[in-house]
C-alpha atoms as a PDB file:
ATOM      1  CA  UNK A   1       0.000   0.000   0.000  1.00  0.00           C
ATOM      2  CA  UNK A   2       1.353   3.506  -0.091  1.00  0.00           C
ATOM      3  CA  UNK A   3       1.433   5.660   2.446  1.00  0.00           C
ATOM      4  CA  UNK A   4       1.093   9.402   2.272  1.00  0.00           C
ATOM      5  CA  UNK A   5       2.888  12.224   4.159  1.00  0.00           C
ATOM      6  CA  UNK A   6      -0.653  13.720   4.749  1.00  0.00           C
ATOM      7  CA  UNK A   7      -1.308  11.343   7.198  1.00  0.00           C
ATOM      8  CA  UNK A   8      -0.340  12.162  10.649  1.00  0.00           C
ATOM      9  CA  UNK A   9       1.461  10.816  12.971  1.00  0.00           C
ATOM     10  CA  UNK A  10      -0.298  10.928  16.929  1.00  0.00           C
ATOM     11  CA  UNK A  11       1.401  13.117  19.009  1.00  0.00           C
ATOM     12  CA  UNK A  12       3.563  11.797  21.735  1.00  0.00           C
ATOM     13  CA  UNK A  13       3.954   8.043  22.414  1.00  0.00           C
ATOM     14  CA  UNK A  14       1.489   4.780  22.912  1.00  0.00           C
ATOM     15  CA  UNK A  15      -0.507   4.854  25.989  1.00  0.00           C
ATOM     16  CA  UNK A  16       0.494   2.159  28.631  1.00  0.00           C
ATOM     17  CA  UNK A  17      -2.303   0.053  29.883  1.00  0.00           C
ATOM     18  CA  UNK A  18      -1.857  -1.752  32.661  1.00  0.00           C
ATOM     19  CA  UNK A  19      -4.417  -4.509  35.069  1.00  0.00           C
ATOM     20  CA  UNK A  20      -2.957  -4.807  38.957  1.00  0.00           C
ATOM     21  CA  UNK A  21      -5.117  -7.586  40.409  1.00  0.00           C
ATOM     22  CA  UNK A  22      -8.087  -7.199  38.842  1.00  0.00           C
ATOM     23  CA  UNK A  23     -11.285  -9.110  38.831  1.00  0.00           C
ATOM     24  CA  UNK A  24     -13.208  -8.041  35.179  1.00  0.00           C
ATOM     25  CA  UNK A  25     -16.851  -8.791  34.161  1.00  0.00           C
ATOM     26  CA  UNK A  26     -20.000  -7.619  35.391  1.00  0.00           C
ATOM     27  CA  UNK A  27     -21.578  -7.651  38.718  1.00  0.00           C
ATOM     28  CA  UNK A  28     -22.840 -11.114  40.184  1.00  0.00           C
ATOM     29  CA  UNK A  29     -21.101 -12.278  37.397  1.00  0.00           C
ATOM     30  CA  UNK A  30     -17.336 -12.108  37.384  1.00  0.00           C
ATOM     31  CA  UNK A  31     -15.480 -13.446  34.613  1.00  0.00           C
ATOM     32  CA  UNK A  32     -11.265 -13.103  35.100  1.00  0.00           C
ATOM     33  CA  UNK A  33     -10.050 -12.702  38.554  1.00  0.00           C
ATOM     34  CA  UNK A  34      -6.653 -11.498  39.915  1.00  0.00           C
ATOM     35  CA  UNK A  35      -5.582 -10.134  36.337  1.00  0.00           C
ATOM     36  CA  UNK A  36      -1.970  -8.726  36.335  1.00  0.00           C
ATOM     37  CA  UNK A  37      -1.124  -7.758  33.035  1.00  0.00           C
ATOM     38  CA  UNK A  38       1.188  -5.081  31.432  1.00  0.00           C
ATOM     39  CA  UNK A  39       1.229  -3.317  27.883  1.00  0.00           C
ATOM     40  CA  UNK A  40       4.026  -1.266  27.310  1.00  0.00           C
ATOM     41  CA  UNK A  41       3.386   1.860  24.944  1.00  0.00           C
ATOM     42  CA  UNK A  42       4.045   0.916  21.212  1.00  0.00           C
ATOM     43  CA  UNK A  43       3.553  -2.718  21.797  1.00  0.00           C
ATOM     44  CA  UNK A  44       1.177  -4.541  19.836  1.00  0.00           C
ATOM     45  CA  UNK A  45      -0.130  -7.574  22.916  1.00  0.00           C
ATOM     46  CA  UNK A  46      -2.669 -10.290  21.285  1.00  0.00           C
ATOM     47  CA  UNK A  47      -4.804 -12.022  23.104  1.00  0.00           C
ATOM     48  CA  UNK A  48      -5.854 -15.565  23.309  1.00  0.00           C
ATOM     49  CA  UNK A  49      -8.504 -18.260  24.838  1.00  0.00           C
ATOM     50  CA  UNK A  50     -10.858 -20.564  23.996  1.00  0.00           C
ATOM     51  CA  UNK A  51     -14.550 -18.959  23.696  1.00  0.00           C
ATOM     52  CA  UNK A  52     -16.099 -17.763  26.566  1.00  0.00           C
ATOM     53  CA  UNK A  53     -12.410 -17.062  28.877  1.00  0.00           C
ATOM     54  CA  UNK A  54     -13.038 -13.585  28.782  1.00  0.00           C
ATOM     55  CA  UNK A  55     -11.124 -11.760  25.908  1.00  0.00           C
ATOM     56  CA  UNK A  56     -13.973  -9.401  25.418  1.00  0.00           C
ATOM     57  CA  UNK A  57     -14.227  -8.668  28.679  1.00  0.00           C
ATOM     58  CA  UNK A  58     -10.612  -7.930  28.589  1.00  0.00           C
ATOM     59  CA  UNK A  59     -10.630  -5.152  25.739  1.00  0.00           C
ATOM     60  CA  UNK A  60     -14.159  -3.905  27.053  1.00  0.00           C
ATOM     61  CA  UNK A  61     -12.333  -2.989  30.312  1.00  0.00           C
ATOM     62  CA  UNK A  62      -9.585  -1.036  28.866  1.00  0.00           C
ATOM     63  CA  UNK A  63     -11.630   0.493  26.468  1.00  0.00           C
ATOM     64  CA  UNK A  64     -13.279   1.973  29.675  1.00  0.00           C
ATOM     65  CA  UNK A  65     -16.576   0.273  28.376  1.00  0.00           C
ATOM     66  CA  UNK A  66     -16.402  -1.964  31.789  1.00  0.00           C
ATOM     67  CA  UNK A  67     -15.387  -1.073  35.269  1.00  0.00           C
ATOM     68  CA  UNK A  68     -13.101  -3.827  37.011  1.00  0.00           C
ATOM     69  CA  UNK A  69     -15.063  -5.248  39.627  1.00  0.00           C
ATOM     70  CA  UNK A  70     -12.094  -5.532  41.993  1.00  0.00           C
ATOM     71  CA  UNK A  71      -8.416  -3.984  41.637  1.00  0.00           C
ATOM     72  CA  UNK A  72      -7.365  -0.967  39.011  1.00  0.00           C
ATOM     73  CA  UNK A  73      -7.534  -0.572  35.489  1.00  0.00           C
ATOM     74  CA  UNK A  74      -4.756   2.780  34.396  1.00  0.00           C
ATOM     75  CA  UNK A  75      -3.338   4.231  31.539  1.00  0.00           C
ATOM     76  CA  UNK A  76      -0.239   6.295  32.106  1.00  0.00           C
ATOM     77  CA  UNK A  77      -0.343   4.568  35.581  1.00  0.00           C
ATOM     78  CA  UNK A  78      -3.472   7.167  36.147  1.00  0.00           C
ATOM     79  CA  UNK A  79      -6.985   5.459  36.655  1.00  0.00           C
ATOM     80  CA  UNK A  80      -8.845   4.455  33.432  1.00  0.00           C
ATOM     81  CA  UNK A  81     -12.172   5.677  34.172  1.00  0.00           C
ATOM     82  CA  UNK A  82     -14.004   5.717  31.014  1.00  0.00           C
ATOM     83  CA  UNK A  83     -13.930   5.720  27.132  1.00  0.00           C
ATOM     84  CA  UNK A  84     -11.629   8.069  26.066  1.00  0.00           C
ATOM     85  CA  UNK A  85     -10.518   9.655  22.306  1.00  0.00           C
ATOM     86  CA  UNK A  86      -7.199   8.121  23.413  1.00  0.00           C
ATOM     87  CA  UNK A  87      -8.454   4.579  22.766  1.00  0.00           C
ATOM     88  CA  UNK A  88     -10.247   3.122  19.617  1.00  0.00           C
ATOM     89  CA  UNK A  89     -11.871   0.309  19.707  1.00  0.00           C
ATOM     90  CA  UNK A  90     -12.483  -2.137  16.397  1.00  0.00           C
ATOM     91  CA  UNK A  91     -14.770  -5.216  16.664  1.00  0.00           C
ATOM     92  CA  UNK A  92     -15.391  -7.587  13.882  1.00  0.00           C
ATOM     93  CA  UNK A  93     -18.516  -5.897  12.281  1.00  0.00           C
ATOM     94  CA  UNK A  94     -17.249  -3.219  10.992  1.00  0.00           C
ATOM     95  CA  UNK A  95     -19.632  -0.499  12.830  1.00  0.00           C
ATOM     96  CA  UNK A  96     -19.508   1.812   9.972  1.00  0.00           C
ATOM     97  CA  UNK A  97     -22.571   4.313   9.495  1.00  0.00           C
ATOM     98  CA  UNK A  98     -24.352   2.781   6.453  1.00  0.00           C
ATOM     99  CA  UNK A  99     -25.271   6.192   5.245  1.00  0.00           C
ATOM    100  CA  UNK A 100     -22.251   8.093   5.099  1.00  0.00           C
ATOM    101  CA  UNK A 101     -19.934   7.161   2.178  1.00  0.00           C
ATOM    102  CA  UNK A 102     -16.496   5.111   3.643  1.00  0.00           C
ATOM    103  CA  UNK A 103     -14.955   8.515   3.621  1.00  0.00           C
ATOM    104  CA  UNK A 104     -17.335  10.563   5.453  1.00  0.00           C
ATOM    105  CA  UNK A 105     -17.065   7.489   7.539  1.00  0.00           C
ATOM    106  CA  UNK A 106     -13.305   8.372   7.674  1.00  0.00           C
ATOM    107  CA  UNK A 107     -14.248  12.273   8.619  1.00  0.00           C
ATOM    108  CA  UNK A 108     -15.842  10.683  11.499  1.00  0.00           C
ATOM    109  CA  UNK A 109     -13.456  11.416  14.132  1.00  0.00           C
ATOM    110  CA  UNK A 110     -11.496  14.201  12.500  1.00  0.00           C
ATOM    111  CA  UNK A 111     -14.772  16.532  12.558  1.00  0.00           C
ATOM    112  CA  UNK A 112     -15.713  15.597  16.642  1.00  0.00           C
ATOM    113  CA  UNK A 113     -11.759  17.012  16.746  1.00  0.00           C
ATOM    114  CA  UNK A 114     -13.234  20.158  15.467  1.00  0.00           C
ATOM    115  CA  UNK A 115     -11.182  20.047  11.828  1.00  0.00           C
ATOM    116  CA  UNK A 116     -11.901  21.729   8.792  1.00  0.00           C
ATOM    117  CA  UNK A 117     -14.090  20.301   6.088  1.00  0.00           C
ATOM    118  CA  UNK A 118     -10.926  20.615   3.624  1.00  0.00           C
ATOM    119  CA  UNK A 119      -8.704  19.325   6.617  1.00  0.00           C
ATOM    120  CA  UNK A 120     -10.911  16.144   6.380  1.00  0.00           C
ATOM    121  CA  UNK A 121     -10.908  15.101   3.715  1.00  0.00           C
ATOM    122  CA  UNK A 122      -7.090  15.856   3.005  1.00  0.00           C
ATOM    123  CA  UNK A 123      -6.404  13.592   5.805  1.00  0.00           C
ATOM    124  CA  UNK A 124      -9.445  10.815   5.411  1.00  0.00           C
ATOM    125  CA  UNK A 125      -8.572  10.945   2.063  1.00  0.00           C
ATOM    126  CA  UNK A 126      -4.659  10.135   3.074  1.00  0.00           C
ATOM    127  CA  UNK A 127      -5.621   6.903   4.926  1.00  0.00           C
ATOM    128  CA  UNK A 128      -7.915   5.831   2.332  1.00  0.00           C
ATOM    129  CA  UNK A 129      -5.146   5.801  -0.081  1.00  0.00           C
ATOM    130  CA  UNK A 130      -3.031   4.230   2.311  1.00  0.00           C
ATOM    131  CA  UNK A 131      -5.252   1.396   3.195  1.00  0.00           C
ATOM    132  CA  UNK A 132      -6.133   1.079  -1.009  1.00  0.00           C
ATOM    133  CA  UNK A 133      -9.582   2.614  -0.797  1.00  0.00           C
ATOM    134  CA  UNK A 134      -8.885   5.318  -2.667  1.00  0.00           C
ATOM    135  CA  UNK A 135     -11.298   4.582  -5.759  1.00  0.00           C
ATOM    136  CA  UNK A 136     -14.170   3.401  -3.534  1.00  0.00           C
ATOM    137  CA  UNK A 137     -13.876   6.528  -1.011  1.00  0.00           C
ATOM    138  CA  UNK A 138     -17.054   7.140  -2.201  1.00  0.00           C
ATOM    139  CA  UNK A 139     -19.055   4.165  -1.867  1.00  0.00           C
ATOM    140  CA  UNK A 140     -21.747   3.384   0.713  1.00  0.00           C
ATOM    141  CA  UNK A 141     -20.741   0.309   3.296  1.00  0.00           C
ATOM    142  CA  UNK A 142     -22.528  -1.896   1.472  1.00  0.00           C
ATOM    143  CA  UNK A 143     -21.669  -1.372  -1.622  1.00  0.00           C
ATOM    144  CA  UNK A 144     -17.751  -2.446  -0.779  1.00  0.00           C
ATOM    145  CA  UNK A 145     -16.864  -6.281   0.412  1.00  0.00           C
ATOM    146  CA  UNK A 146     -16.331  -7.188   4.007  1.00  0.00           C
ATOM    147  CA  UNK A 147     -12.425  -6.932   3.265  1.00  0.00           C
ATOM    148  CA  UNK A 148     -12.912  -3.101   2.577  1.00  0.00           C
ATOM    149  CA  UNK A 149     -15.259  -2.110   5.506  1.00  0.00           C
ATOM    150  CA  UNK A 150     -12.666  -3.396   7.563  1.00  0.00           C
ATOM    151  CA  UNK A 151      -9.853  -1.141   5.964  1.00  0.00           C
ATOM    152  CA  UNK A 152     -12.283   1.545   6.586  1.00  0.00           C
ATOM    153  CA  UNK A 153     -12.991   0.853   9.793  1.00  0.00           C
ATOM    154  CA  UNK A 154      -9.144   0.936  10.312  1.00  0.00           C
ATOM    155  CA  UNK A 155      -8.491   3.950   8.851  1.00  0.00           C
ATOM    156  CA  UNK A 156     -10.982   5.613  10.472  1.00  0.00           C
ATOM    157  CA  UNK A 157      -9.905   4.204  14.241  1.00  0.00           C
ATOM    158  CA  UNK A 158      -6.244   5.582  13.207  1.00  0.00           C
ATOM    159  CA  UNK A 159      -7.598   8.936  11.409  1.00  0.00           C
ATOM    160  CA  UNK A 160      -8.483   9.621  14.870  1.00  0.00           C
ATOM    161  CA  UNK A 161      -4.302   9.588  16.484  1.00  0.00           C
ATOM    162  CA  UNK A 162      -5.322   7.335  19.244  1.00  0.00           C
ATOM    163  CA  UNK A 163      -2.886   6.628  21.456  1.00  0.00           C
ATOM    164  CA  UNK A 164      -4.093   2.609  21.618  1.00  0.00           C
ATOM    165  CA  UNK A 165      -6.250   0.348  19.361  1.00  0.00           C
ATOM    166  CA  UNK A 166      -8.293  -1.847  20.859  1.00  0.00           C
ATOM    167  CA  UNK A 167      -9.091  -4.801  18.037  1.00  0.00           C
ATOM    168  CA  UNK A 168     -11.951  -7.484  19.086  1.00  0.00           C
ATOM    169  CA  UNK A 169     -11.421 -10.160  16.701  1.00  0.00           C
ATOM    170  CA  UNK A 170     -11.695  -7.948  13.470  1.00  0.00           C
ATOM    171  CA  UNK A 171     -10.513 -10.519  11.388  1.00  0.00           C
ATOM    172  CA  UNK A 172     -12.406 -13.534  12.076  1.00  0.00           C
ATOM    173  CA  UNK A 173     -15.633 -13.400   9.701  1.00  0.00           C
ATOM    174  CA  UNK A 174     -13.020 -12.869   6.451  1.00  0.00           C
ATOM    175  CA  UNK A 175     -11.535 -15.826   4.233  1.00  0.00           C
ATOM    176  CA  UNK A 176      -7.977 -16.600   4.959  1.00  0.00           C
ATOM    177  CA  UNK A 177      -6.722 -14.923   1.766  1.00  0.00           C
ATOM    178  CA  UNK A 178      -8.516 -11.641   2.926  1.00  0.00           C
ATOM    179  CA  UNK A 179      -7.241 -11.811   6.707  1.00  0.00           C
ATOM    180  CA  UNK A 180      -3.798 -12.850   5.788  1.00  0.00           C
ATOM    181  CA  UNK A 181      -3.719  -8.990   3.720  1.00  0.00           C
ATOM    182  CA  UNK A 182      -5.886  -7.659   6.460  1.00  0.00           C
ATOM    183  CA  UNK A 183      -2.703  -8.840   8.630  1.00  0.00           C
ATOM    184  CA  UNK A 184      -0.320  -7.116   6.635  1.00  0.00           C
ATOM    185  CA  UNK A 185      -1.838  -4.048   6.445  1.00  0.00           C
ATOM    186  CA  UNK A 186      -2.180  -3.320  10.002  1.00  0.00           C
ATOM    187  CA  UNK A 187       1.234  -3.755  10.498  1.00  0.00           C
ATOM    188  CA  UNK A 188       1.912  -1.696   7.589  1.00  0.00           C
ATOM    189  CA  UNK A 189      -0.394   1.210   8.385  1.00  0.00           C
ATOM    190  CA  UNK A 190       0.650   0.686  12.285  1.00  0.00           C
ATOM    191  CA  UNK A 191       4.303   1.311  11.561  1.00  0.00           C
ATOM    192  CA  UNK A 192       5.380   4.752  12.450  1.00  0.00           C
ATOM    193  CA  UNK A 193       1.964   5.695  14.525  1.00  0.00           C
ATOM    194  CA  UNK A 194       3.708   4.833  18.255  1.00  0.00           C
ATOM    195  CA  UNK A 195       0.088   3.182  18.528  1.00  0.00           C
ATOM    196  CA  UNK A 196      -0.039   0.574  21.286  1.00  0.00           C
ATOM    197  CA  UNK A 197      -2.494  -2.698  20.241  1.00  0.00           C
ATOM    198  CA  UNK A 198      -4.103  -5.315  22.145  1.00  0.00           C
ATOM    199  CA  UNK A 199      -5.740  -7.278  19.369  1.00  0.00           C
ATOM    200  CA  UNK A 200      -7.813 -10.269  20.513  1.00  0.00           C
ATOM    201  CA  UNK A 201      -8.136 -13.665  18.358  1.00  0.00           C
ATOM    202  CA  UNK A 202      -9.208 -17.316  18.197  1.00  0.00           C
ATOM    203  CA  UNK A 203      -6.026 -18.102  15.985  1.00  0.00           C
ATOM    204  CA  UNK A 204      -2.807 -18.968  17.542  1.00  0.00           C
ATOM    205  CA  UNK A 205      -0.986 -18.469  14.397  1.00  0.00           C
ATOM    206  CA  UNK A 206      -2.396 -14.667  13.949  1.00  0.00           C
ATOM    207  CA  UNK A 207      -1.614 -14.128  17.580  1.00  0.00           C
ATOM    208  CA  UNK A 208       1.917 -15.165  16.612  1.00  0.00           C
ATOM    209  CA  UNK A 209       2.090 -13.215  13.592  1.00  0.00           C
ATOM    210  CA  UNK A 210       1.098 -10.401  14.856  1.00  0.00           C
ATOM    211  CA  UNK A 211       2.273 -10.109  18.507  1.00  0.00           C
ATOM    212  CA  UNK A 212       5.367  -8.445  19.842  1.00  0.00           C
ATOM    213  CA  UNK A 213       3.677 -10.936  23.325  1.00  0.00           C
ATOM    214  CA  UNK A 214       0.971 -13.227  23.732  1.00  0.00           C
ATOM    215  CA  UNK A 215      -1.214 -13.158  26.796  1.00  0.00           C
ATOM    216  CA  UNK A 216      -2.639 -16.686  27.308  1.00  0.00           C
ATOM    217  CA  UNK A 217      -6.519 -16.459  28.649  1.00  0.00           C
ATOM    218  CA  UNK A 218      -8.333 -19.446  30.535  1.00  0.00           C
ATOM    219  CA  UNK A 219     -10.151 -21.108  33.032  1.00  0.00           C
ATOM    220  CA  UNK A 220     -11.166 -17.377  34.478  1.00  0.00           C
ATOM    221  CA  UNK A 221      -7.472 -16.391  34.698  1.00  0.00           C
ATOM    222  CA  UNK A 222      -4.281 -14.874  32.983  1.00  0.00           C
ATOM    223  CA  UNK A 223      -2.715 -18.520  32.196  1.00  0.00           C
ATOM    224  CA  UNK A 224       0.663 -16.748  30.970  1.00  0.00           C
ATOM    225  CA  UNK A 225       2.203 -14.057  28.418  1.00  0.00           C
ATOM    226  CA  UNK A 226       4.879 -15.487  26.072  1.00  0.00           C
ATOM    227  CA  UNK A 227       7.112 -13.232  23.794  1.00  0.00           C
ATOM    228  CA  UNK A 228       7.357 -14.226  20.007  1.00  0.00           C
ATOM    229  CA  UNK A 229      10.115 -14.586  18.386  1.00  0.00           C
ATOM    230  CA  UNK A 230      11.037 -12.240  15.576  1.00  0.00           C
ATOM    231  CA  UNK A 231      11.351 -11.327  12.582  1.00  0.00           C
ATOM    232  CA  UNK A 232       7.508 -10.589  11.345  1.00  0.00           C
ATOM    233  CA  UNK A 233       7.510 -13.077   8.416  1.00  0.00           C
ATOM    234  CA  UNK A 234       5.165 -15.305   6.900  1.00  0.00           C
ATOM    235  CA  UNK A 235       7.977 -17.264   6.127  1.00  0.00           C
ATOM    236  CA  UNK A 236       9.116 -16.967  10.443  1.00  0.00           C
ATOM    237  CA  UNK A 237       5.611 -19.987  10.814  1.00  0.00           C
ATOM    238  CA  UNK A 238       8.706 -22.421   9.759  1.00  0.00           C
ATOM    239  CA  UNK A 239      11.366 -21.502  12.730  1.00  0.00           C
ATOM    240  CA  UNK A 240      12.259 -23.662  15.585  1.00  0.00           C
ATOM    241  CA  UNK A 241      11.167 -21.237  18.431  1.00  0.00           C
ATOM    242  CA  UNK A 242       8.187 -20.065  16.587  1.00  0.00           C
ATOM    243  CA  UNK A 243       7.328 -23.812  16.093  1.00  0.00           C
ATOM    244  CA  UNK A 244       7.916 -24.279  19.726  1.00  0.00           C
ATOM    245  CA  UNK A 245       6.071 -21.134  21.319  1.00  0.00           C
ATOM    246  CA  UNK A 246       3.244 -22.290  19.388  1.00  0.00           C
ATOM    247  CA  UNK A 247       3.011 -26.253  20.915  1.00  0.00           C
ATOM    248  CA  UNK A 248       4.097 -24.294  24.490  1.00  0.00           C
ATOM    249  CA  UNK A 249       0.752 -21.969  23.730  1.00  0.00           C
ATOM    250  CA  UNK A 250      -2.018 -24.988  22.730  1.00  0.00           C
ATOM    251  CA  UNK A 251      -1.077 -27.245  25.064  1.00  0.00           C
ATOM    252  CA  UNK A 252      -1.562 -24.142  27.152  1.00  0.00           C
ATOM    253  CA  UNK A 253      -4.947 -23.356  25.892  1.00  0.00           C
ATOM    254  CA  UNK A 254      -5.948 -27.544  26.071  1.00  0.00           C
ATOM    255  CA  UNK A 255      -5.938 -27.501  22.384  1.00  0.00           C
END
């Protein structure tokens, strides 16, 4: 994809989230207890589990969606109290507006900042291009394939400079050939925005593709986090440790 130098850059660095003995879920119904977890700013942390072990509870917390039921939620080591602009959240519907075009779609956060109408669309039209939209920028949502809502959905979290993207499986409902570029393009369009990620999954191999760690969920705990080996290549699903961390992380999981 190209990238454009119209596209900005958020200021400062990646938020760091953190969980200090945390219970998550809802009350009467708790669904992760004593959850200790880091993410350093910049990092992108996936997140794994069978169905059910609480991944969505996970990003719904630090999205500020969810209060923790026991312990602290922060960002910054300050207390995450709510939804914030500094976190975007991406699920796997795409949650665009079906009556705005994919780049008013795009404008989306960039006009509740308080930009021009030129500014817009200078920069909604930058991360079109640079997530291949640009010919379809003025579609409606369902006019494009589930591949290209999701680059518009991704543009339009990143249009916005958060600080971290929150990603709830936004890749499972496409065919392989689709999520495999889906893949590569969020690294692509991630590289150079200091954004931290915490991007949950089913698949082990995504996790591993895409994770600088892997946080292990099960059994209404934080089983473990691994780091993955680099470098970020397809070609990497071959390597020793790679092969290894990935045995270590279903026999993990009971898979």
């Amino acid at each position: 994809m190209t990238s454009s130098s119209d596209v900005r850059s958020p200021a400062g660095t990646g938020a760091g989230l953190a969980l200090r003995s945390a219970t998550l879920g809802r009350p009467g119904a708790p669904v992760l207890d004593e959850v200790d977890l880091h993410v350093a700013p910049g990092e992108i942390l996936t997140v794994v589990g069978p169905s059910g072990c609480g991944k969505s509870t996970l990003l719904r917390t630090l999205a500020g969606l969810l209060s923790p039921l026991a312990g602290e939620v922060t960002q910054d080591a300050g207390p995450l109290t709510g939804p914030s602009a500094d976190r975007a959240l991406i699920f796997q519907e795409d949650a665009l507006l079906p009556w705005r075009t994919l780049r008013a779609n795009v404008e989306l956060p960039l006009a509740i900042k308080g930009l021009s109408r030129s500014e817009r669309r200078t920069q909604a039209d930058a991360w079109l291009t640079r997530v291949g939209l640009t010919e379809q920028s003025r579609q409606l949502p369902h006019r494009v394939s589930g591949g290209q809502r999701q680059r518009a959905q991704l543009a339009r979290a990143l249009a916005g400079e958060p600080r971290a993207v929150l990603m709830d499986e936004p890749f499972g409902a496409l065919d392989a050939q689709t999520r495999a570029g889906m893949q590569d393009l969020l690294v692509e369009v991630l590289h150079g925005t200091g954004a931290t990620v915490v991007f949950v999954t089913h698949d082990v191999d995504e996790a591993l593709f895409l994770g600088d760690r892997v946080a292990l969920l099960g059994a209404g705990r934080l089983i473990a986090v691994r780091d993955v080996p680099r470098p970020r290549e397809r070609a990497a699903h071959d390597d020793p440790a790679r092969i290894a961390l990935r045995r270590d992380i279903l026999t993990s999981l009971g898979s």
